[in-house]
C-alpha atoms as a PDB file:
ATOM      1  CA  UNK A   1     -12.423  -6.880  -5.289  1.00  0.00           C
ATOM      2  CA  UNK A   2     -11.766  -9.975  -3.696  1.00  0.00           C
ATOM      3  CA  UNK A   3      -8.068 -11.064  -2.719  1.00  0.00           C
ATOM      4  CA  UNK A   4      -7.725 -14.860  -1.339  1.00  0.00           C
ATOM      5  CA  UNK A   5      -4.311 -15.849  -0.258  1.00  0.00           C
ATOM      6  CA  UNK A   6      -4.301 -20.294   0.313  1.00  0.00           C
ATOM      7  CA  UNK A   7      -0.941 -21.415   2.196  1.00  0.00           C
ATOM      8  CA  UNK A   8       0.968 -18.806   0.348  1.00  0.00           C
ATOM      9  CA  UNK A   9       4.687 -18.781   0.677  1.00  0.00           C
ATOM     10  CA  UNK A  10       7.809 -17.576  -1.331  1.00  0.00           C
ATOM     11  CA  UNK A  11      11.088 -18.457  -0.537  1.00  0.00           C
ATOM     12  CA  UNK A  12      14.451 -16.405  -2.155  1.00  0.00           C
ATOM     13  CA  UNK A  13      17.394 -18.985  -1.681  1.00  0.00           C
ATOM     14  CA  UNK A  14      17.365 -19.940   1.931  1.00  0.00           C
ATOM     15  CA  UNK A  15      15.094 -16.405   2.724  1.00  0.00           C
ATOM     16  CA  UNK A  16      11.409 -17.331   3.649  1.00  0.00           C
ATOM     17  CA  UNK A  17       9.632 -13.790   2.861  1.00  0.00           C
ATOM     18  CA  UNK A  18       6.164 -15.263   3.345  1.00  0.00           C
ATOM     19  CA  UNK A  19       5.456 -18.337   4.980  1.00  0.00           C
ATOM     20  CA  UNK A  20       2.012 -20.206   4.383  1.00  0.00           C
ATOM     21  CA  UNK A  21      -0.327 -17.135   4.132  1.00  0.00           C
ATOM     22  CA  UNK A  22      -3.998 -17.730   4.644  1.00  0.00           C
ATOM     23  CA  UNK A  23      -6.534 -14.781   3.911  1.00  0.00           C
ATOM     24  CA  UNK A  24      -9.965 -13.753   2.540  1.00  0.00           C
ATOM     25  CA  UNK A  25     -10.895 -10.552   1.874  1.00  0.00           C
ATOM     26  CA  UNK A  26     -13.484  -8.111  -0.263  1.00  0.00           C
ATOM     27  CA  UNK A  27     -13.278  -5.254  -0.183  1.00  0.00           C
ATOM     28  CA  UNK A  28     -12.655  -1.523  -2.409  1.00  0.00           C
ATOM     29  CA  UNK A  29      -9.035  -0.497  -0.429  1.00  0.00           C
ATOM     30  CA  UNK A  30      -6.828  -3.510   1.324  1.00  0.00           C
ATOM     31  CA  UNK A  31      -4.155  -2.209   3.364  1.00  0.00           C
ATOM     32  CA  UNK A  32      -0.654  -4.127   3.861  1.00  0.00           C
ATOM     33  CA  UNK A  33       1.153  -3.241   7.217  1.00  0.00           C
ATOM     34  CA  UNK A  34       4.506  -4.073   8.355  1.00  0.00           C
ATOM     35  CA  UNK A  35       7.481  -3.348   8.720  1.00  0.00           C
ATOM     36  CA  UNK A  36      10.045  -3.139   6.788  1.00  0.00           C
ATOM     37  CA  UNK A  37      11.296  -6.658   5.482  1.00  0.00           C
ATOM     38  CA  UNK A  38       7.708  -8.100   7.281  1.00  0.00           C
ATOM     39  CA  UNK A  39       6.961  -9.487   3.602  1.00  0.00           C
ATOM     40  CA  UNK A  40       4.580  -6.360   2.056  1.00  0.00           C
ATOM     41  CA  UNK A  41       6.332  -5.760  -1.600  1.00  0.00           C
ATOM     42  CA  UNK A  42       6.985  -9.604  -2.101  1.00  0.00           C
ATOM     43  CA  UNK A  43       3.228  -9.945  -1.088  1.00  0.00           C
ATOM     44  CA  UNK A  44       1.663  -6.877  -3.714  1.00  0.00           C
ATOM     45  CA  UNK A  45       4.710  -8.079  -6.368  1.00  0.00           C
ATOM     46  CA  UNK A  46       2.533 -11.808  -6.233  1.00  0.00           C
ATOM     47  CA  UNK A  47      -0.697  -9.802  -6.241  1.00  0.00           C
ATOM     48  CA  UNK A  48      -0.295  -7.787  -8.849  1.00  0.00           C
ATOM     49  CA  UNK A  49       1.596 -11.065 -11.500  1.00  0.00           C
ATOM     50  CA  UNK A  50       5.167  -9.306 -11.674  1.00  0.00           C
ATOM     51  CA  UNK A  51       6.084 -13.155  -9.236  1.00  0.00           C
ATOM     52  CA  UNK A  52       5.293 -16.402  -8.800  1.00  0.00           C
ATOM     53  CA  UNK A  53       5.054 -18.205  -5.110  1.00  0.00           C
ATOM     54  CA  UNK A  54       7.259 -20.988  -4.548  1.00  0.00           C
ATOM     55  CA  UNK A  55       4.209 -22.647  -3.026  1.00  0.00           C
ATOM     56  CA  UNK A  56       0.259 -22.163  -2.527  1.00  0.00           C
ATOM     57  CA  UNK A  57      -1.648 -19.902  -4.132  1.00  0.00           C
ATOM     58  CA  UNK A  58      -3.047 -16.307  -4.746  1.00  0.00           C
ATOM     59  CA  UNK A  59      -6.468 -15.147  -6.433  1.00  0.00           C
ATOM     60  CA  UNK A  60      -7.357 -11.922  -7.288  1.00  0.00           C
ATOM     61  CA  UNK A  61     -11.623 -12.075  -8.723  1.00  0.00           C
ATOM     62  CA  UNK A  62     -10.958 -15.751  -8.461  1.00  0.00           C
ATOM     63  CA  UNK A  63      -8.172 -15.990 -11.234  1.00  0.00           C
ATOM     64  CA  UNK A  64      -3.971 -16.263 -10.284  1.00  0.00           C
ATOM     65  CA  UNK A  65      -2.329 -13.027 -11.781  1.00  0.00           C
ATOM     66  CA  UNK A  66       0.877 -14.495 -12.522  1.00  0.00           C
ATOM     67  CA  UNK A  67      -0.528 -17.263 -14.444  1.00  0.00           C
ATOM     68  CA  UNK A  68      -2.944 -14.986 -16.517  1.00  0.00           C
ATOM     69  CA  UNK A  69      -0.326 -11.941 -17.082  1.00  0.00           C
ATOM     70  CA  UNK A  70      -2.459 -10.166 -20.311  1.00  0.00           C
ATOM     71  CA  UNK A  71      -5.912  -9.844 -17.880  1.00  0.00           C
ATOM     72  CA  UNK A  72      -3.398  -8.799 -14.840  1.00  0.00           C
ATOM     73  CA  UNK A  73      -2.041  -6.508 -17.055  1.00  0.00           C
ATOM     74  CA  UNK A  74      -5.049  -4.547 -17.985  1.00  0.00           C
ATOM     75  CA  UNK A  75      -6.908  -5.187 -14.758  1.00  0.00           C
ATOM     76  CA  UNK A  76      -3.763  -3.857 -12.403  1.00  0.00           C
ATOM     77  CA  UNK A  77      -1.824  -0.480 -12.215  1.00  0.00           C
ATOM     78  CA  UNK A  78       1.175  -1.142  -9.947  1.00  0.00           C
ATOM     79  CA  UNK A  79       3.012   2.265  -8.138  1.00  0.00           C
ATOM     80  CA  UNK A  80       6.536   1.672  -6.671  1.00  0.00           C
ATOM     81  CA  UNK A  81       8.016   2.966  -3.494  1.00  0.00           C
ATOM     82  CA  UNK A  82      10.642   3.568  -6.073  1.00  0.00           C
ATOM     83  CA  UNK A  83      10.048   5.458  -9.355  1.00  0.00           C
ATOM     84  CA  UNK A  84      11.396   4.420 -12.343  1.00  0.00           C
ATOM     85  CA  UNK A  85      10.795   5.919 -16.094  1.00  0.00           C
ATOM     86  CA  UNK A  86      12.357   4.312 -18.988  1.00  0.00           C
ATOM     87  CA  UNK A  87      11.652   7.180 -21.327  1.00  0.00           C
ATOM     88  CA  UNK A  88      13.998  11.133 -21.144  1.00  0.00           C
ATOM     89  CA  UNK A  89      10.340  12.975 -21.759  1.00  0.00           C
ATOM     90  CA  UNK A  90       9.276  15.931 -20.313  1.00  0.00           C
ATOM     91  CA  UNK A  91       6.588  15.823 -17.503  1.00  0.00           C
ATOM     92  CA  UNK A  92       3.847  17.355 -19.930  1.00  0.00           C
ATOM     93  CA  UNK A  93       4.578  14.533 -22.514  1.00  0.00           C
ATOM     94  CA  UNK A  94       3.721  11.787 -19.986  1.00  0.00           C
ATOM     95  CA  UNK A  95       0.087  14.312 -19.361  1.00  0.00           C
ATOM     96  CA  UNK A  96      -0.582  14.127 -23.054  1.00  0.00           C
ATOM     97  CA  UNK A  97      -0.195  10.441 -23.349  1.00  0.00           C
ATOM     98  CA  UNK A  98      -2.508  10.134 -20.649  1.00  0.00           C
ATOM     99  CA  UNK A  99      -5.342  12.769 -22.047  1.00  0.00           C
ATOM    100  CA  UNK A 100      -5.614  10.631 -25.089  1.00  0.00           C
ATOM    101  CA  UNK A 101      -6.938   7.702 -22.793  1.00  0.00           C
ATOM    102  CA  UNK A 102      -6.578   8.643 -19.345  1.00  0.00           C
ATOM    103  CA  UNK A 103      -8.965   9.813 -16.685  1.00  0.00           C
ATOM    104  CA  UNK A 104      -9.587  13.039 -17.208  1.00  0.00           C
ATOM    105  CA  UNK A 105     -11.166  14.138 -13.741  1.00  0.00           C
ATOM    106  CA  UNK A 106      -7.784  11.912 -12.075  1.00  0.00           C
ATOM    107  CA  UNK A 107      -5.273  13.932 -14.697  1.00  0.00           C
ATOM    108  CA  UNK A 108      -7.425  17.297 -13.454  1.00  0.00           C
ATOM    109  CA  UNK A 109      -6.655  16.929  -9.947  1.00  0.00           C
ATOM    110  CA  UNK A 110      -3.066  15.938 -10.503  1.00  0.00           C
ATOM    111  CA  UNK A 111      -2.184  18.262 -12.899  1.00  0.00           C
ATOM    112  CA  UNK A 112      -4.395  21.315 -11.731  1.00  0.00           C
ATOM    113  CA  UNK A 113      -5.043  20.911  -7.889  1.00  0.00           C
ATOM    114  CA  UNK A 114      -1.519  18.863  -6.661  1.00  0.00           C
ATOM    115  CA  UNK A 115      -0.027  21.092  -9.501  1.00  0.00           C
ATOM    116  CA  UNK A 116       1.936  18.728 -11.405  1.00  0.00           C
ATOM    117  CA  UNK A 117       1.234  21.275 -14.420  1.00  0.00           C
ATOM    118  CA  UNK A 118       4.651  23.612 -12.983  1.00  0.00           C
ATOM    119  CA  UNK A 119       6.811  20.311 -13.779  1.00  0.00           C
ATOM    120  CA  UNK A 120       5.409  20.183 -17.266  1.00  0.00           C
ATOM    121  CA  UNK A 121       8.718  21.510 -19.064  1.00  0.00           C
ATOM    122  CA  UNK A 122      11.151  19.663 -16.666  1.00  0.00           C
ATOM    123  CA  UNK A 123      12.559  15.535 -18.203  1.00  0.00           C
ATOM    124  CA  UNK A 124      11.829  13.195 -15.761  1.00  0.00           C
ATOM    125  CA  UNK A 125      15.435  12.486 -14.753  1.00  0.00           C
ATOM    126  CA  UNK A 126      15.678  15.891 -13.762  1.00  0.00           C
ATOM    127  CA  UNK A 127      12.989  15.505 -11.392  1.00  0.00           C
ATOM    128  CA  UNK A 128      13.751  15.160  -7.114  1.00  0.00           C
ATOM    129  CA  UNK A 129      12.107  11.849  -6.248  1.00  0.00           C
ATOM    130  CA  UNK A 130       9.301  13.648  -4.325  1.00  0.00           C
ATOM    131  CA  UNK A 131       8.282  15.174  -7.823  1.00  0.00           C
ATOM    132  CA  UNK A 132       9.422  11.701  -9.607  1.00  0.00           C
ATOM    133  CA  UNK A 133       6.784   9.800  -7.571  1.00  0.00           C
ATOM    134  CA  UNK A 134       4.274  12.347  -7.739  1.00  0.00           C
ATOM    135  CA  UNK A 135       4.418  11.859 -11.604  1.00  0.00           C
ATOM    136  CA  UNK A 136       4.281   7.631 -11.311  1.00  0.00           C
ATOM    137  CA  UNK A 137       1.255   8.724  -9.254  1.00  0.00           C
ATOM    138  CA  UNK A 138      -0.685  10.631 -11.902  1.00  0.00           C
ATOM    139  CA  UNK A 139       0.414   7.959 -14.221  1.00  0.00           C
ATOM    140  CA  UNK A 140      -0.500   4.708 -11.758  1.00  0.00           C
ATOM    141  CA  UNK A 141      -4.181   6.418 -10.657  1.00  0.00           C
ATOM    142  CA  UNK A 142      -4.765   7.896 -13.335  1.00  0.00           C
ATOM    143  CA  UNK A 143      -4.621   5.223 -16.109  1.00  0.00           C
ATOM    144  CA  UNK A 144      -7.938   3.471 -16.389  1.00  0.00           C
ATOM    145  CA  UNK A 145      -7.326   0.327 -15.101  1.00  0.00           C
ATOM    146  CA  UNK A 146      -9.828  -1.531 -11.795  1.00  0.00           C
ATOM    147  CA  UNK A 147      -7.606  -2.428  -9.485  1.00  0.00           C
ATOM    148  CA  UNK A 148      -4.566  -0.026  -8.290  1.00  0.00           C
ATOM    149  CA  UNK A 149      -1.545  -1.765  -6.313  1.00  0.00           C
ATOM    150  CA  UNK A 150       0.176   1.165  -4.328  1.00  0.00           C
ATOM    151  CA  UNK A 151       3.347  -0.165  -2.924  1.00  0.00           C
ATOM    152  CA  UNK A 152       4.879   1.962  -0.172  1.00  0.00           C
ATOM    153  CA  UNK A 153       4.080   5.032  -2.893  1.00  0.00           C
ATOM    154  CA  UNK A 154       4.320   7.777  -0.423  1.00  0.00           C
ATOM    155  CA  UNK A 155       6.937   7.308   0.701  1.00  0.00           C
ATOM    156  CA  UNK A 156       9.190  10.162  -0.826  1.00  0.00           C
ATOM    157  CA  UNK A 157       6.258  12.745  -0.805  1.00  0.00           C
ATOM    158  CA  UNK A 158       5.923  15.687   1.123  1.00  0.00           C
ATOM    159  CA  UNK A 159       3.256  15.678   3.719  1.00  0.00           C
ATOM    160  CA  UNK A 160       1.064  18.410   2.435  1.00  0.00           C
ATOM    161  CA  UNK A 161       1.114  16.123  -1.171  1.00  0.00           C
ATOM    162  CA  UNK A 162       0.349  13.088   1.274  1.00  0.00           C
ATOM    163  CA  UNK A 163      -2.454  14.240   2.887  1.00  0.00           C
ATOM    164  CA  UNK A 164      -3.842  15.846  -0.904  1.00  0.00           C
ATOM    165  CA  UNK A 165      -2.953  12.635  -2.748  1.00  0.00           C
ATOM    166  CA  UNK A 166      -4.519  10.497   0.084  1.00  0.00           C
ATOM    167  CA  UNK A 167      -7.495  12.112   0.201  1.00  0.00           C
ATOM    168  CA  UNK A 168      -8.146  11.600  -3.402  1.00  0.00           C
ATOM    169  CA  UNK A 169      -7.829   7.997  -3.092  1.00  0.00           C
ATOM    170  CA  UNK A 170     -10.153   7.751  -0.379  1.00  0.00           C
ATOM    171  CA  UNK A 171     -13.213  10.105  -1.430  1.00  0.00           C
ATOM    172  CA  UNK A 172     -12.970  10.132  -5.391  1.00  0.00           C
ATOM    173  CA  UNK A 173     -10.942   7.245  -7.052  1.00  0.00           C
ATOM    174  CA  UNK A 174     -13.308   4.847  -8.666  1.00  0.00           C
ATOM    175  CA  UNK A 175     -10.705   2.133  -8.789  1.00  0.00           C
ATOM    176  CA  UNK A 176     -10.189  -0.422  -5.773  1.00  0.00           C
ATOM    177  CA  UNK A 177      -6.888   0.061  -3.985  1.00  0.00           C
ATOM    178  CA  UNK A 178      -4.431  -2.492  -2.198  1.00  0.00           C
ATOM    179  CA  UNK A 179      -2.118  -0.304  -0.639  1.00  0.00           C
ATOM    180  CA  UNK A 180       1.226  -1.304   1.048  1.00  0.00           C
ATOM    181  CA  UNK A 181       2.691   0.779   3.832  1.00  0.00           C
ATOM    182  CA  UNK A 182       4.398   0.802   7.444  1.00  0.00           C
ATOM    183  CA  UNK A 183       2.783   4.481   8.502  1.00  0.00           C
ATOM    184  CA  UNK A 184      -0.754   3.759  11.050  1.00  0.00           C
ATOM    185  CA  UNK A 185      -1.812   7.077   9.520  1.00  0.00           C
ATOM    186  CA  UNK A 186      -1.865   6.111   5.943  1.00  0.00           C
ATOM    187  CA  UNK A 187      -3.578   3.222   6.862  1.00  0.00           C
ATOM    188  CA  UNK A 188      -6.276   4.656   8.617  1.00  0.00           C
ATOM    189  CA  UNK A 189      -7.359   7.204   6.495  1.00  0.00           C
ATOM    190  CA  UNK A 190      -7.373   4.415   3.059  1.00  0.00           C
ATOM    191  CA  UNK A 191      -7.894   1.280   4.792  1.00  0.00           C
ATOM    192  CA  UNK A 192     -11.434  -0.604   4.751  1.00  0.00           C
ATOM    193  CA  UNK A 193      -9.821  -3.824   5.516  1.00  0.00           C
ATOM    194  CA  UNK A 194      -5.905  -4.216   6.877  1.00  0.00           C
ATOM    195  CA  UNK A 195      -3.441  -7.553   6.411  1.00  0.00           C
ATOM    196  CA  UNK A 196      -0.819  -7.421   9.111  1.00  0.00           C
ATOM    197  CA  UNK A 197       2.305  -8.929   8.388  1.00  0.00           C
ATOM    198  CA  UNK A 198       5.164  -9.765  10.243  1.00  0.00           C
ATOM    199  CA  UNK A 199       8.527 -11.994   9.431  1.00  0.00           C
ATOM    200  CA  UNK A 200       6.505 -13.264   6.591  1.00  0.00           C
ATOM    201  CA  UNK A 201       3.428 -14.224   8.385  1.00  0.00           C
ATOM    202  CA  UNK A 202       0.210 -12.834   8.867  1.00  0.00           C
ATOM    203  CA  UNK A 203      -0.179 -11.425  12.438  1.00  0.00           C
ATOM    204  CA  UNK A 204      -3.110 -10.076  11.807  1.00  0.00           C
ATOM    205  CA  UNK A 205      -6.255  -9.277   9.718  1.00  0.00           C
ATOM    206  CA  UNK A 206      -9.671  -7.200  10.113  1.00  0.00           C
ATOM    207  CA  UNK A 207     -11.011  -3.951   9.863  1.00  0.00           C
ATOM    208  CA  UNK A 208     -10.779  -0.909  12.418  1.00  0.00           C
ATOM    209  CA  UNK A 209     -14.126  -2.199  13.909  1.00  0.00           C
ATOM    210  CA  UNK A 210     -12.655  -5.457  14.976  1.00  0.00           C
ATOM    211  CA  UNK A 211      -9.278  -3.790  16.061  1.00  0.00           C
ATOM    212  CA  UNK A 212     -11.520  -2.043  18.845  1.00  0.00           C
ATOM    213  CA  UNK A 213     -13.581  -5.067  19.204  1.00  0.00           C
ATOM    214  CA  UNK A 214     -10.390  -7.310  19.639  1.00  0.00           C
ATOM    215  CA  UNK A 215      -8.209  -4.506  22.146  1.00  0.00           C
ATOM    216  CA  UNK A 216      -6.324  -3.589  19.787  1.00  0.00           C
ATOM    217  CA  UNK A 217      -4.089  -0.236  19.911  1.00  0.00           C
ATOM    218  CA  UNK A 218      -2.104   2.295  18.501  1.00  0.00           C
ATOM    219  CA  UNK A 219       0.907   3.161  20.314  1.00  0.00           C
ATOM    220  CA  UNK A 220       3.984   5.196  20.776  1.00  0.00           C
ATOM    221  CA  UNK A 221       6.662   2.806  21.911  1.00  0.00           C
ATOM    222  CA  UNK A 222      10.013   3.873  23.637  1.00  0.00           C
ATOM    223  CA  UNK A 223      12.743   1.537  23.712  1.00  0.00           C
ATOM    224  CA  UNK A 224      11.523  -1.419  25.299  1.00  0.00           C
ATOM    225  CA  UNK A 225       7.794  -2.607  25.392  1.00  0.00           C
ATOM    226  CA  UNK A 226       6.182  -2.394  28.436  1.00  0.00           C
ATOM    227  CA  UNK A 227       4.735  -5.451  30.498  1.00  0.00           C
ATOM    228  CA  UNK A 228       1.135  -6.130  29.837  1.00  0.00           C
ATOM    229  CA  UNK A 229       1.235  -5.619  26.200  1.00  0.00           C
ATOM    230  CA  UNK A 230       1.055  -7.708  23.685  1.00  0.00           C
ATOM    231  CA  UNK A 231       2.898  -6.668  20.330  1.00  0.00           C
ATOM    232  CA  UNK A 232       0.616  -7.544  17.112  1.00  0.00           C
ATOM    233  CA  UNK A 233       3.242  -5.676  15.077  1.00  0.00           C
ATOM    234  CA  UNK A 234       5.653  -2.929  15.284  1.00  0.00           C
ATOM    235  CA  UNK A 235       5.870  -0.036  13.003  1.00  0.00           C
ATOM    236  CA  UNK A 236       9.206   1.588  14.094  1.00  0.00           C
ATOM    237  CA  UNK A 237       8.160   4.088  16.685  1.00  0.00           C
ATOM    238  CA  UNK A 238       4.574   2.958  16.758  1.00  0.00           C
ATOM    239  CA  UNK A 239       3.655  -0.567  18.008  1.00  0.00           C
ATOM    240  CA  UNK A 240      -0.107  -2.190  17.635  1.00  0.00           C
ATOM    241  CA  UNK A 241      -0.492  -3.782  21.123  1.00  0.00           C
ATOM    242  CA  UNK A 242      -3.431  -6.294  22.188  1.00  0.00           C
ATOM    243  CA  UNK A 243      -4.103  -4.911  25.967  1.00  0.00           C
ATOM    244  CA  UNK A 244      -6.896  -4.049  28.520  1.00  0.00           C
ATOM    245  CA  UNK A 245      -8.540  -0.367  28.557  1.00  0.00           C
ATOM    246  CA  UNK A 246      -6.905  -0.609  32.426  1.00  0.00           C
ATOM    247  CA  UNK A 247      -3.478  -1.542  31.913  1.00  0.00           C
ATOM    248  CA  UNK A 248      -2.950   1.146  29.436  1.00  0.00           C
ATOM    249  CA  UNK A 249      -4.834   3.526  31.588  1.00  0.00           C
ATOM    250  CA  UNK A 250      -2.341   2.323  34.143  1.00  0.00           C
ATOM    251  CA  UNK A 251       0.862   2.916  31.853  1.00  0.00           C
ATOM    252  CA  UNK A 252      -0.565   6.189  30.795  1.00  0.00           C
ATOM    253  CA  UNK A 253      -0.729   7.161  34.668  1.00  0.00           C
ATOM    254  CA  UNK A 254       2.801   6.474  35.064  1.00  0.00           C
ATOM    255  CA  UNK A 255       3.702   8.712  31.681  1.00  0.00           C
END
């Protein structure tokens, strides 16, 4: 997959939400980090065709998804941070439609391993949204689609489901993957190649290789930001910092 971004910017009202984005990347699983209101959904909503930029340009396999909705459509599988269903069905109607065209090892692990199969008899508006997004899961992944655009669609799991679900995605999921979220660890364990965002802008883009080669770092930040380190982005608690191995063995001394 191959994702190009060319002075990308979209603008509600007076509200920049990206401002002249510039990226190239290929790669099977893109991660978008930031946080929250850094530009992520408005970012995978352009990606995936469901918006149109106000200016510049995005390609996805060198064609613009919003322009060419029918091949976005059947190339794309978009996941919410929010589930919705439009249908009152019961959780083992929405595993039938997908047997008939689905991917049956995906629809195994779901239903078998995560154990979707004990929500079979329950209507989806019944569900909690843990259970709710574990469904849009089984139905995103496992509809046969190449490209799957995960946005922030962890967020109301449990972390044992997390770390199952995650896992998948990383060692058996034949589809690519661009994956929004503002958790390091969710990024770490899906990410080949990560878009940081911030206040619309990209702050900064690589893989983990060049995040060592560039002195980059995780860390846990406590009120105010220490002297010495330079914020890339920050992820709530966590921060990624630009800094020498000695200053942070320094800050480290001090606890």
């Amino acid at each position: 997959m191959r994702v190009e971004a060319r002075g990308l910017s979209r603008w509600f009202g007076g509200v920049g939400a990206l401002l002249d984005v510039d990226f190239s990347v290929e790669g099977r699983r893109i991660v978008v980090m930031g946080h929250n209101g850094s530009g992520k959904s408005t970012l995978l909503s352009i990606l995936y065709g469901g918006l149109f930029p106000s200016s510049g340009r995005l390609l996805v396999d060198g064609y613009e998804p919003y322009r060419e909705r029918e091949r976005s459509i059947r190339d794309m599988t978009i996941v919410f941070e929010r589930p919705y269903f439009d249908v009152n069905a019961r959780v083992r109607d929405v595993y039938g439609v997908l047997r008939e065209n689905g991917d049956g090892d995906c629809l195994e692990f779901f239903w078998d391993v995560v154990g979707v199969k004990g929500l079979g008899s329950k209507f989806l508006p019944d569900l909690s949204s843990g259970q709710k997004q574990l469904v849009q899961l089984m139905q995103g992944l496992c509809r046969v689609s190449k490209i799957k655009v995960l946005d922030e669609a962890f967020s109301h799991l449990d972390p044992v489901n997390v770390d199952a679900v995650g896992s998948y995605i990383a060692r058996e999921l034949k589809a690519d993957v661009v994956l929004s979220t503002h958790v390091p660890e969710e990024a770490e364990w899906l990410g080949e190649y990560f878009i940081v965002l911030r206040d619309g802008r990209v702050a900064w883009r690589g893989t983990l290789e060049d995040l060592a080669r560039e002195n980059i770092y995780e860390v846990y930040v406590r009120g105010h930001v220490p002297e010495g380190l330079e914020v890339v982005a920050s992820l709530g608690y966590v921060a990624l910092v630009r800094a020498s191995e000695d200053v942070l063995f320094e800050l480290n001394s001090r606890g």
